[in-house]
Protein backbone atom coordinates (compact mmCIF):
# COMPACT_ATOMS: atom_id res chain seq x y z
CA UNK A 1 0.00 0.00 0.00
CA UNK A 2 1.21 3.40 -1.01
CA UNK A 3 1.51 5.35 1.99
CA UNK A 4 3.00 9.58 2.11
CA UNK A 5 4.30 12.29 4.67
CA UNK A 6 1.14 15.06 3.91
CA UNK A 7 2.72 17.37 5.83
CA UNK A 8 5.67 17.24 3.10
CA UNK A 9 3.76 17.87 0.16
CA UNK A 10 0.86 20.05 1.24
CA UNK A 11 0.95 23.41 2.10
CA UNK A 12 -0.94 23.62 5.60
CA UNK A 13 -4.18 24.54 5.34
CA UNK A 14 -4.58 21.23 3.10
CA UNK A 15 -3.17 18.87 5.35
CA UNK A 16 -5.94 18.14 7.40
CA UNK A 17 -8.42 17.90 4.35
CA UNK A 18 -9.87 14.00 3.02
CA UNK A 19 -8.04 13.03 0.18
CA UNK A 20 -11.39 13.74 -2.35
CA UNK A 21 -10.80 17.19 -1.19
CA UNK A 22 -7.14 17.45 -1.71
CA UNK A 23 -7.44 15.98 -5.27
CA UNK A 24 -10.38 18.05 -5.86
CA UNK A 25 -7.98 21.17 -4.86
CA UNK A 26 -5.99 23.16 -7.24
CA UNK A 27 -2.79 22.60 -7.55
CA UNK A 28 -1.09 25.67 -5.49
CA UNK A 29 -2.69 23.30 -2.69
CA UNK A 30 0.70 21.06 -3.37
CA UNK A 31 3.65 23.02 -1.43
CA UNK A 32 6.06 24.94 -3.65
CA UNK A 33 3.53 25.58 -6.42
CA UNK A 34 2.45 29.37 -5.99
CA UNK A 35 -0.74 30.41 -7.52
CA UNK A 36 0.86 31.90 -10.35
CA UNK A 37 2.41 28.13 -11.18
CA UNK A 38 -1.45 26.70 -11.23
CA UNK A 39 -2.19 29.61 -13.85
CA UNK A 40 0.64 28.86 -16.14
CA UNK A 41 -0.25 24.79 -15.75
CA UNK A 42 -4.13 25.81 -16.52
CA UNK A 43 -2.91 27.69 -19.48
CA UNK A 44 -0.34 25.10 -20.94
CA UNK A 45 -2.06 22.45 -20.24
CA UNK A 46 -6.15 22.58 -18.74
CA UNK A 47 -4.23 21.34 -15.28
CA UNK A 48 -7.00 22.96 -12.63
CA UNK A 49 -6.61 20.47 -9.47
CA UNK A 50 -4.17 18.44 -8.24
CA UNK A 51 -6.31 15.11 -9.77
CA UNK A 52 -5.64 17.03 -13.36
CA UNK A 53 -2.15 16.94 -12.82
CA UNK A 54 -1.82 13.45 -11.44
CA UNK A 55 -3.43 12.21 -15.09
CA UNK A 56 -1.53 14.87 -16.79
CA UNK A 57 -0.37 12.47 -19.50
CA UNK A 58 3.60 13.96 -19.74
CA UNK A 59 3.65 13.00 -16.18
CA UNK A 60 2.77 9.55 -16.56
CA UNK A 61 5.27 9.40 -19.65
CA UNK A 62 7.75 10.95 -17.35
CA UNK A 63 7.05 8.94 -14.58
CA UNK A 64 7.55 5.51 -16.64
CA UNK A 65 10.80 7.36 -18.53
CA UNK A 66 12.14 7.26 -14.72
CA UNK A 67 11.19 4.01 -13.20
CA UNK A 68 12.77 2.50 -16.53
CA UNK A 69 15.86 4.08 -15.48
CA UNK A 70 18.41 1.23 -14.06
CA UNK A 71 21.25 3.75 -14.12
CA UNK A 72 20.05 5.39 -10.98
CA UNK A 73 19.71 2.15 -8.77
């Protein structure tokens, strides 16, 4: 089971939320992406929430591209 430190990558006032509502948020709600980030992923790519950018297709490719990677083990 897939298990992660929401303190780490939430900014606070999304920590204590239910996960529907954190993937439901948009995605300044993930710390380190400002507001202005969220705008410029909208724009580029119709990212909105932090769901959007988890099916964001050049994530998944990029995603795969790294677990393929044998150089880094």
């Amino acid at each position: 089971m897939a298990s992660i430190d929401l303190d780490k990558v939430l900014d606070k006032a999304w920590a204590d939320k239910s996960l529907p509502e954190i993937l439901a948020a948009p995605v300044g709600a993930l710390k380190g992406v400002s507001d202005r980030d969220g705008e410029l992923l909208n724009e580029a790519f119709g990212v909105r929430t932090v769901a959007d950018l988890a099916e964001l297709k050049y994530v998944r490719w990029a995603q795969a591209l790294a677990a393929l990677d044998t150089s880094a083990a």
